[in-house]
N, C-alpha and C. Protein backbone atom coordinates (compact mmCIF):
# COMPACT_ATOMS: atom_id res chain seq x y z
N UNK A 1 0.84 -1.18 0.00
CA UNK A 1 0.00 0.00 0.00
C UNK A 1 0.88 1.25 0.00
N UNK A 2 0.61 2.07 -0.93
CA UNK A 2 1.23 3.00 -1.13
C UNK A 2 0.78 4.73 0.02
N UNK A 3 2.19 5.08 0.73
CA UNK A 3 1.86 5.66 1.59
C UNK A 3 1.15 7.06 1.07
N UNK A 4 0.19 8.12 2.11
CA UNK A 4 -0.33 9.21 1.24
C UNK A 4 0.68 10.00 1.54
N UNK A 5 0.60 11.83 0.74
CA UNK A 5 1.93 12.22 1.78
C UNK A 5 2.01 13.26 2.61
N UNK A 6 0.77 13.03 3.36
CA UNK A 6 0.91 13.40 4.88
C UNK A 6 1.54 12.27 5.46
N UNK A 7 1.47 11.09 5.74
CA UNK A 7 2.22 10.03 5.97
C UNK A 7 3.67 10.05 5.43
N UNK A 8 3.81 10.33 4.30
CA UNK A 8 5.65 10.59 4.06
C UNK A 8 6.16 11.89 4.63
N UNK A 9 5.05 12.81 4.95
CA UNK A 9 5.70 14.24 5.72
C UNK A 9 5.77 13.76 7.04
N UNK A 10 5.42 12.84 7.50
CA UNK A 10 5.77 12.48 9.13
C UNK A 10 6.24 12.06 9.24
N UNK A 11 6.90 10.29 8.26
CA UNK A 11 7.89 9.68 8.67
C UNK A 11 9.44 10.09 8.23
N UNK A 12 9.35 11.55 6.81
CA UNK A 12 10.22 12.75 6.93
C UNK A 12 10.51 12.81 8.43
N UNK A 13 10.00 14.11 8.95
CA UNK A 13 10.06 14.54 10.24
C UNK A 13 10.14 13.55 11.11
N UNK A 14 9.71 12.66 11.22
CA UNK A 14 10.44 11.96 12.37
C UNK A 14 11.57 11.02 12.27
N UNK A 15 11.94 11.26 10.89
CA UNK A 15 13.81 10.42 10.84
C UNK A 15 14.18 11.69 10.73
N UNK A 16 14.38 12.88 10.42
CA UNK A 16 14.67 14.33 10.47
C UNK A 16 14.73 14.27 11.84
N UNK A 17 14.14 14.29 12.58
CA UNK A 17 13.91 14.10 14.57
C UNK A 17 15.08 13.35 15.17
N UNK A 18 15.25 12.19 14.45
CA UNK A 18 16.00 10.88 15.08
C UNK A 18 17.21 11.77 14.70
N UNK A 19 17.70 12.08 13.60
CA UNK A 19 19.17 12.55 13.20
C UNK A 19 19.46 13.77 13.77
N UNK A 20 18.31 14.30 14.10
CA UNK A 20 18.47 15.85 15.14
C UNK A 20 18.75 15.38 16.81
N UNK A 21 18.20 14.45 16.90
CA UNK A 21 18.64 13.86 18.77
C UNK A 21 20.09 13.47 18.65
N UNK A 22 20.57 12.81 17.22
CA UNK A 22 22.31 11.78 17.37
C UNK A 22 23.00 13.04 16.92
N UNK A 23 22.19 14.45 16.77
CA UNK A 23 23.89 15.36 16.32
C UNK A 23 23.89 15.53 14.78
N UNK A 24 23.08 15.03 13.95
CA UNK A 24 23.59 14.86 12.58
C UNK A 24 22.92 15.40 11.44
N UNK A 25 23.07 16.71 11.95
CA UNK A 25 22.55 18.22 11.44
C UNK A 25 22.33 17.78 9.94
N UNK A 26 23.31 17.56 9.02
CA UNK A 26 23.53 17.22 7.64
C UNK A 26 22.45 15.85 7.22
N UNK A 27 22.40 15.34 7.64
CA UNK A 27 21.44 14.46 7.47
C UNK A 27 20.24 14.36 7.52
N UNK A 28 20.13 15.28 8.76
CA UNK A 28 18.58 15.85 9.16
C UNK A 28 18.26 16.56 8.26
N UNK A 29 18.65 17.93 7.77
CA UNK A 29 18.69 19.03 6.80
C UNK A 29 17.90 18.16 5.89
N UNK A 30 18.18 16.86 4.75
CA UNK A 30 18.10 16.05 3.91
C UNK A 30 16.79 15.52 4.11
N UNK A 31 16.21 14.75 5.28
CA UNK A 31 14.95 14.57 5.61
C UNK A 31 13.75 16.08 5.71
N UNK A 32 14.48 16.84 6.57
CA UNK A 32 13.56 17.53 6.35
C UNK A 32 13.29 18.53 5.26
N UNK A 33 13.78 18.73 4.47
CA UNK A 33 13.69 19.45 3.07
C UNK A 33 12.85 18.36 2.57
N UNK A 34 12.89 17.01 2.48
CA UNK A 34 12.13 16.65 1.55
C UNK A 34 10.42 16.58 2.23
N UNK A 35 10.89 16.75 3.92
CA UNK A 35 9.21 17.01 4.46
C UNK A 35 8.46 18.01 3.84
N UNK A 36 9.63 19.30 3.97
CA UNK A 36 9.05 20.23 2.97
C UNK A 36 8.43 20.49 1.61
N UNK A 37 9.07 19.52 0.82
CA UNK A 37 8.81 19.17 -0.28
C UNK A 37 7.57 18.25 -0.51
N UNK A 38 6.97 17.80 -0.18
CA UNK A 38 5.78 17.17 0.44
C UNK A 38 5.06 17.80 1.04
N UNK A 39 5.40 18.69 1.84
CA UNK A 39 4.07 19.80 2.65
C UNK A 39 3.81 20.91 1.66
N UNK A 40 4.89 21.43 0.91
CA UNK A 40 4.42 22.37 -0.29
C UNK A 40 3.52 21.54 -1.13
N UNK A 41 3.50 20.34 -1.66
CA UNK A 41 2.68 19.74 -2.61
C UNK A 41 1.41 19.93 -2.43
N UNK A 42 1.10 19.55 -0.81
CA UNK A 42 -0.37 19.24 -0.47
C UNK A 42 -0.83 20.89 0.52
N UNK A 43 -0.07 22.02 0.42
CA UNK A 43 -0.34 22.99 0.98
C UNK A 43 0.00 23.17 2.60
N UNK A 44 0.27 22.61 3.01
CA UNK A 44 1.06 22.29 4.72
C UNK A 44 1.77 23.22 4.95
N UNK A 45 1.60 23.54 6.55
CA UNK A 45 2.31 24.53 6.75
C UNK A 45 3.09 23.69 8.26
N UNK A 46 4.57 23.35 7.70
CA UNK A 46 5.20 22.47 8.95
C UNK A 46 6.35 23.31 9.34
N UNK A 47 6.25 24.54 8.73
CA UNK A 47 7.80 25.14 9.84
C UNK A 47 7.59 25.26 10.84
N UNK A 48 6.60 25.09 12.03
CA UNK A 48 6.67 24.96 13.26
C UNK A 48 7.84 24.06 13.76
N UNK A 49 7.42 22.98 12.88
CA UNK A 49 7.94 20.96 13.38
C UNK A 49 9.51 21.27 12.90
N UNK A 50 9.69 21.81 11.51
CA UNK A 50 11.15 22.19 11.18
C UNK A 50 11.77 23.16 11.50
N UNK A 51 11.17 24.56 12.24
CA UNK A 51 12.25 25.11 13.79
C UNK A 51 12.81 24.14 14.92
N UNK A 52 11.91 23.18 15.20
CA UNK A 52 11.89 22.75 16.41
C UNK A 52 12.90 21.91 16.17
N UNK A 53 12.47 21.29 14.93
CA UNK A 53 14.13 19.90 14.61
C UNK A 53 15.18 20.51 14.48
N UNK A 54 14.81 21.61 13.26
CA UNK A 54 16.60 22.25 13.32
C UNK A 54 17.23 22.59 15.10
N UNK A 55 16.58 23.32 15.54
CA UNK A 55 17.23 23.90 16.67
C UNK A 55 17.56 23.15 17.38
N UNK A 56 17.01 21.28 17.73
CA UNK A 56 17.88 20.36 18.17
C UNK A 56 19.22 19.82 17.67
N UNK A 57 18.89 19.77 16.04
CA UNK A 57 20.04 19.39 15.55
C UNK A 57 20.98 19.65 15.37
N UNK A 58 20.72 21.39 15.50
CA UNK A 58 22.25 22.05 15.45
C UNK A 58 22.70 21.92 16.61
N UNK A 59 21.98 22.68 17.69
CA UNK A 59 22.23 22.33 19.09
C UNK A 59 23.18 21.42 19.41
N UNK A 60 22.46 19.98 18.88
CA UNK A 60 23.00 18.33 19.35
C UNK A 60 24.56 18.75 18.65
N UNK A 61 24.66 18.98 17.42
CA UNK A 61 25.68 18.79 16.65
C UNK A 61 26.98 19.27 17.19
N UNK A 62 26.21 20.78 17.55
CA UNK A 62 27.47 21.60 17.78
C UNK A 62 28.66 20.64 18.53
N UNK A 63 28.39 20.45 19.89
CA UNK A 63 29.39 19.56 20.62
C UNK A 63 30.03 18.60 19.48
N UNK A 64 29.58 17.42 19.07
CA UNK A 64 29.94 16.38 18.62
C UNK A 64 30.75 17.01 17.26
N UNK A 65 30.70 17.99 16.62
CA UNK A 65 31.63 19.13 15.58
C UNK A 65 33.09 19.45 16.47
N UNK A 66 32.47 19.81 18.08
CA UNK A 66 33.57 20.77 18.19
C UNK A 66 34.49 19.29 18.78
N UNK A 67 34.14 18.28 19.15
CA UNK A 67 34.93 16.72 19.36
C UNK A 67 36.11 16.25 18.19
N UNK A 68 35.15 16.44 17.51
CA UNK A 68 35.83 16.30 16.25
C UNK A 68 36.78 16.61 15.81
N UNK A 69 36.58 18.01 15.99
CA UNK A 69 37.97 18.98 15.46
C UNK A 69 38.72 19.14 16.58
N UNK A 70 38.72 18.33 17.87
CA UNK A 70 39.71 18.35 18.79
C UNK A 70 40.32 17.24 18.37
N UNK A 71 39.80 16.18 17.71
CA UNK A 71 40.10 14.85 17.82
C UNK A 71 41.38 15.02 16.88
N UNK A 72 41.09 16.08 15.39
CA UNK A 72 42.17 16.27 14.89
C UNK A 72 42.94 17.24 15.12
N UNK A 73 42.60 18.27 15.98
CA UNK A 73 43.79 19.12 16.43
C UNK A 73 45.05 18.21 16.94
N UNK A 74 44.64 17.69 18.04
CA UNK A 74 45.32 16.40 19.25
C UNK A 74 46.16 15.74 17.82
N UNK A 75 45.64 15.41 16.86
CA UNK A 75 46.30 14.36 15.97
C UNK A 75 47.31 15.60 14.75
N UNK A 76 47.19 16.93 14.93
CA UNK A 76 47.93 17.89 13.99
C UNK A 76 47.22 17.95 12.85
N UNK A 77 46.32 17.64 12.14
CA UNK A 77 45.36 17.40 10.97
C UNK A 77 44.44 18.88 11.18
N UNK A 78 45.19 19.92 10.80
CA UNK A 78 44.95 21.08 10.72
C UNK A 78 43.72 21.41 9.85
N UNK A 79 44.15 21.11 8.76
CA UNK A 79 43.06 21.37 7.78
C UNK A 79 41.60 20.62 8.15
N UNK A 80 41.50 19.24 8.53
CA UNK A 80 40.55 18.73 9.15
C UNK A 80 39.74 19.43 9.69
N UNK A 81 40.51 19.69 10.86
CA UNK A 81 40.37 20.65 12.44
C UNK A 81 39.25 22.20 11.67
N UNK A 82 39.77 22.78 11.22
CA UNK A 82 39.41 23.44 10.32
C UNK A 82 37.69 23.86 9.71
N UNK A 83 38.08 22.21 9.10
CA UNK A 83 36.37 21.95 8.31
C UNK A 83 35.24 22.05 9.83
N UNK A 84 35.83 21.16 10.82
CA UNK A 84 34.63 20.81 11.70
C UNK A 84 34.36 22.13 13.09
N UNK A 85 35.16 23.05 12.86
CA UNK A 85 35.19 24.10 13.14
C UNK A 85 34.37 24.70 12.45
N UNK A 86 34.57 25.25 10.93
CA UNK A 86 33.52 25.81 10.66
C UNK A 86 32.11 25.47 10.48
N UNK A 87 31.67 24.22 10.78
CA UNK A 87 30.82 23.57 10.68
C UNK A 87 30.04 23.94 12.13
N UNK A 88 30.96 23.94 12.60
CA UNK A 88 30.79 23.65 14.12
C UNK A 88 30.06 25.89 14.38
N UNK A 89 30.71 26.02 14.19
CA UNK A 89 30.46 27.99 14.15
C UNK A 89 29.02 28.16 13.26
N UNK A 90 29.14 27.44 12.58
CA UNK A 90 27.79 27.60 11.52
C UNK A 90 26.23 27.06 12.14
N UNK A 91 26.38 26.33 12.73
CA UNK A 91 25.63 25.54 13.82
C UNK A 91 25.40 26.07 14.69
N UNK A 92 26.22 26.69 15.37
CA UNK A 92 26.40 27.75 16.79
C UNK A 92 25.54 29.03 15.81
N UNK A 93 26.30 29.88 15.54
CA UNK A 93 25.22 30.46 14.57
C UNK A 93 24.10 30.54 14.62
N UNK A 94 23.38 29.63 14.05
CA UNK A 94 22.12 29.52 14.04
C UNK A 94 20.98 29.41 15.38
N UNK A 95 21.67 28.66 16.52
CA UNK A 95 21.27 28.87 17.33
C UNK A 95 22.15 29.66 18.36
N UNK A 96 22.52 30.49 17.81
CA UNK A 96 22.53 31.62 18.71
C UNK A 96 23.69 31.49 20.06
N UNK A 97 24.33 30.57 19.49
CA UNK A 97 25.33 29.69 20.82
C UNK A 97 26.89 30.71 20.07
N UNK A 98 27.45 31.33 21.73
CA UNK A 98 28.85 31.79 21.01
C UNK A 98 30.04 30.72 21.61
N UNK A 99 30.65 30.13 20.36
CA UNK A 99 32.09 28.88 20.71
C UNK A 99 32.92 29.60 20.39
N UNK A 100 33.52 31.21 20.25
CA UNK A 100 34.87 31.58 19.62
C UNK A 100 35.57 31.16 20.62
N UNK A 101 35.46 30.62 22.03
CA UNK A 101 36.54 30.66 23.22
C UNK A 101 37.08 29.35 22.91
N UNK A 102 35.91 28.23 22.66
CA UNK A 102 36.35 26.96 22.20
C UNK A 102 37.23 26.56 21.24
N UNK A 103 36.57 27.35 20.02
CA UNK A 103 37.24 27.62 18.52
C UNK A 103 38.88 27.69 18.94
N UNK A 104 39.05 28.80 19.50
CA UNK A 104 40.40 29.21 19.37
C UNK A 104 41.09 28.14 20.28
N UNK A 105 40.65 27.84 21.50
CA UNK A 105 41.25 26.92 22.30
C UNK A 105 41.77 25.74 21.37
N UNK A 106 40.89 25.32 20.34
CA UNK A 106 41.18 24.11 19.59
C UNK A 106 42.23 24.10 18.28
N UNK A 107 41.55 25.67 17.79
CA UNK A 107 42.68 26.00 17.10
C UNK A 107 44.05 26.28 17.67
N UNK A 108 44.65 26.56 18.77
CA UNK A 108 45.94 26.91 19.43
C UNK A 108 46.61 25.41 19.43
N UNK A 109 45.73 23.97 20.07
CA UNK A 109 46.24 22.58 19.85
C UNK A 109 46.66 22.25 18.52
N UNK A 110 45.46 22.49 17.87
CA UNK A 110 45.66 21.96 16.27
C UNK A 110 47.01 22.72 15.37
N UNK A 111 47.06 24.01 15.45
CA UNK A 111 48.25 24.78 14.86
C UNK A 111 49.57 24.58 15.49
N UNK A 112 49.78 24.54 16.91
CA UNK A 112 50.70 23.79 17.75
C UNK A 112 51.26 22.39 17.31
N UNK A 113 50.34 21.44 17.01
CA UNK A 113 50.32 20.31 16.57
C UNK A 113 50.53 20.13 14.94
N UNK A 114 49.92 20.74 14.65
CA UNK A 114 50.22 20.80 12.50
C UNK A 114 51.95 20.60 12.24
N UNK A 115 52.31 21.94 13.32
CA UNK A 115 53.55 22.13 12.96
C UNK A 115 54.82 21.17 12.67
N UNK A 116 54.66 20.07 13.40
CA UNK A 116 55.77 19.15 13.54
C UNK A 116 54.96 18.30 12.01
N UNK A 117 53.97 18.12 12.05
CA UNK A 117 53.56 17.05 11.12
C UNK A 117 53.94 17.70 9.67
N UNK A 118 53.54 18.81 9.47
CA UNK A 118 53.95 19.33 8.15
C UNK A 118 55.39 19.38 7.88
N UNK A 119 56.27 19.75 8.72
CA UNK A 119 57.58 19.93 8.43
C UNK A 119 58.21 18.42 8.11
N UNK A 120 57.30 17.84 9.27
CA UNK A 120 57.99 15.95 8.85
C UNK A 120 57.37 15.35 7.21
N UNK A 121 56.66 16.07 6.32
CA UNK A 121 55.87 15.65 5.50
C UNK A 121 56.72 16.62 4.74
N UNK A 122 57.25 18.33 4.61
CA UNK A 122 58.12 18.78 3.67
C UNK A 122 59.55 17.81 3.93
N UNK A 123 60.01 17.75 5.25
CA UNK A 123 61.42 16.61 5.05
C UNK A 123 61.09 15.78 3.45
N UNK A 124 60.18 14.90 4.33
CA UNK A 124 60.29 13.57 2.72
C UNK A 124 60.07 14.02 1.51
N UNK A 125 59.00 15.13 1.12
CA UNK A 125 59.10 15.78 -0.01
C UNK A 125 60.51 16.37 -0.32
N UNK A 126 61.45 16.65 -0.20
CA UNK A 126 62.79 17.19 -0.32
C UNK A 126 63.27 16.27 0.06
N UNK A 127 63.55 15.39 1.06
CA UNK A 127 64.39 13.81 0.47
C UNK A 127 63.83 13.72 -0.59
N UNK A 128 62.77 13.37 -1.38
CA UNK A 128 62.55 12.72 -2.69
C UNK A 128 62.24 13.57 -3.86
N UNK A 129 62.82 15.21 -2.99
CA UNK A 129 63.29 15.89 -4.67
C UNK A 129 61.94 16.23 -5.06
N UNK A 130 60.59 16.45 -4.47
CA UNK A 130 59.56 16.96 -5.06
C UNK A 130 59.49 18.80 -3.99
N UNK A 131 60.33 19.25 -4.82
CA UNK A 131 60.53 20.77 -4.04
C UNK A 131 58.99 21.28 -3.93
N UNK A 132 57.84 21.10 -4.94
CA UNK A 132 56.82 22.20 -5.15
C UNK A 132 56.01 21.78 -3.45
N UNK A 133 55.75 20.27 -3.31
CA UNK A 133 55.33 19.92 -2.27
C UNK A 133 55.97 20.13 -1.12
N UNK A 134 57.31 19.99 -1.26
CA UNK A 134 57.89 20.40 0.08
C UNK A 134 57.74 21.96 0.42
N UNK A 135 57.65 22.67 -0.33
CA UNK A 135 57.28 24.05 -0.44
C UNK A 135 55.80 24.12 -0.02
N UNK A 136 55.13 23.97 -0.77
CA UNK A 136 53.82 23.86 0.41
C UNK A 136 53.72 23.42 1.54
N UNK A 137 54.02 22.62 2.00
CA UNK A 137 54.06 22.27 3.76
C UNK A 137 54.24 22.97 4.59
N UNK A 138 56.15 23.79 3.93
CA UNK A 138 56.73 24.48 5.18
C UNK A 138 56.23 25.89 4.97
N UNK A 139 55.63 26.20 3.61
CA UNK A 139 54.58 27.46 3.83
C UNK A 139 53.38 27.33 4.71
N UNK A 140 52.56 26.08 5.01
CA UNK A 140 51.31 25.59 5.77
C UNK A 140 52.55 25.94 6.94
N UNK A 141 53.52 25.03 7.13
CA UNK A 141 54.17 24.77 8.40
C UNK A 141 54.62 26.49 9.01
N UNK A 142 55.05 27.12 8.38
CA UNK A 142 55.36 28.83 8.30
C UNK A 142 53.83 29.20 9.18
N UNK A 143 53.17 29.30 8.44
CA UNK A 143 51.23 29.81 8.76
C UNK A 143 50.88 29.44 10.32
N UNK A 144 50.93 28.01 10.35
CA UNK A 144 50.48 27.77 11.62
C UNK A 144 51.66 28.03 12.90
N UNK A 145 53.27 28.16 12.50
CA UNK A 145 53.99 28.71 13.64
C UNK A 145 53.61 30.13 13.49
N UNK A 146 53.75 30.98 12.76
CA UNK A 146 53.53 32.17 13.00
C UNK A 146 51.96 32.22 13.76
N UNK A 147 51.29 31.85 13.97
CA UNK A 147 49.93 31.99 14.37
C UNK A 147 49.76 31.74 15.87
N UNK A 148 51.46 31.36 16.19
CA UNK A 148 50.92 30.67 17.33
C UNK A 148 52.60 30.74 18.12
N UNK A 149 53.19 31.61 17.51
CA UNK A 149 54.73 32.04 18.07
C UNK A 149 55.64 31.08 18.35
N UNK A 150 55.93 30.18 16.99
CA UNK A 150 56.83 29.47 17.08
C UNK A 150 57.72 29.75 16.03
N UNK A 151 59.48 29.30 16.57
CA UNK A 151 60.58 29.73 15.57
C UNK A 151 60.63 28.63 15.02
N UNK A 152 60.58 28.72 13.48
CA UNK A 152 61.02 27.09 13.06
C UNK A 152 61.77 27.55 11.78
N UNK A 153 62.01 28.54 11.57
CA UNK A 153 63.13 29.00 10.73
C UNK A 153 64.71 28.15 10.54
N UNK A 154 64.94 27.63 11.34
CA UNK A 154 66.12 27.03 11.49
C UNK A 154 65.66 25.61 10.90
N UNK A 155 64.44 25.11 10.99
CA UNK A 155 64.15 23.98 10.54
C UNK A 155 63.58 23.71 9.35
N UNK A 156 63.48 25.02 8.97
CA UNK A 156 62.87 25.18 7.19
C UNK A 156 64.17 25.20 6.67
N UNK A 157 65.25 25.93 7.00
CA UNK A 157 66.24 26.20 6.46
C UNK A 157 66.90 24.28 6.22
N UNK A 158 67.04 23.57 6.99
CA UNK A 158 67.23 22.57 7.29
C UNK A 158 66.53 21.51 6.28
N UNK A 159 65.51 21.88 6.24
CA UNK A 159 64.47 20.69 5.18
C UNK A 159 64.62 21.50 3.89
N UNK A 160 65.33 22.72 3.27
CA UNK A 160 64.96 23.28 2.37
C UNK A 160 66.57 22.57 1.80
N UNK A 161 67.74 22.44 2.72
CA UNK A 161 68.85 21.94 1.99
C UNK A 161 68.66 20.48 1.97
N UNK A 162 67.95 20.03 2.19
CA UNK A 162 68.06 18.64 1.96
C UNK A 162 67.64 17.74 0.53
N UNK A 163 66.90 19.08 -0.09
CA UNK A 163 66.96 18.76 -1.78
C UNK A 163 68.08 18.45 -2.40
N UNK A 164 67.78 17.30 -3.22
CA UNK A 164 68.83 16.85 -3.63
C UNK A 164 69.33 18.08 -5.03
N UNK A 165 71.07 17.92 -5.07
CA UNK A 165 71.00 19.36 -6.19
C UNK A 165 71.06 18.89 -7.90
């Protein structure tokens, strides 16, 4: 039996619901647009039900975003760190939540942490003679010490002679 779709606008919204309780803003978004898409058909008016989900889901999310991008600060995966940050701000955002204290706290680990990983990633690019890549790193690796008052000048200089001539 084929469902009507007031029946597909609810079981929308309530897997839209379920992914708004586990955090999983992006997913939810996906259900409930298509509730929408179904309540425009038949004339429905459900932004009540889709304030109420979003504002859990971002809510839920935010934390489990800002985990995330600790998980890769802790691990130096800068750029990572990064994505789930802004994800994480965009979420906050919306509901009205301010994380810049968090943000930066995570960013200070993550840029702290980048640093050794990028420079160990320009090394092998310059052991193996690919200068353009090793050049990007210790420019990433440059970015995140300056951001965060570290000298590593002596160690660029260091990975920059190690190209073979």
């Amino acid at each position: 039996m084929e469902m009507t779709l007031e029946e597909n606008i609810q079981k929308e919204l309530a897997t839209a619901k379920e992914r708004a309780k586990a955090g999983e803003a992006g997913i939810m978004a996906i259900f409930l647009g298509t509730a929408q898409n179904y309540a425009r058909r038949i004339g429905q008016n459900i932004s009540t039900q889709v304030t109420e989900i979003q504002e859990m889901g971002y809510t839920n999310a935010v934390p489990l975003e800002l985990a995330t991008a600790k998980e890769n600060a802790k691990a130096g995966k800068a750029e990572l760190m990064n994505i789930h940050l802004r994800i994480a701000q965009k979420y906050a955002q919306k509901t009205g939540k301010d994380i810049l204290t968090q943000v930066t706290e995570i960013q200070e680990v993550g840029y702290v942490n980048a640093v050794p990983v990028e420079l160990a990633t320009a090394r092998e690019n310059a052991e193996a003679g690919k200068t353009g890549s090793m050049e990007q790193c210790l420019i990433t690796a440059q970015s995140y010490a300056q951001q965060t008052g570290q000298d590593i000048l002596t160690k660029v200089t260091e990975i920059r002679a190690l190209v073979p001539k």
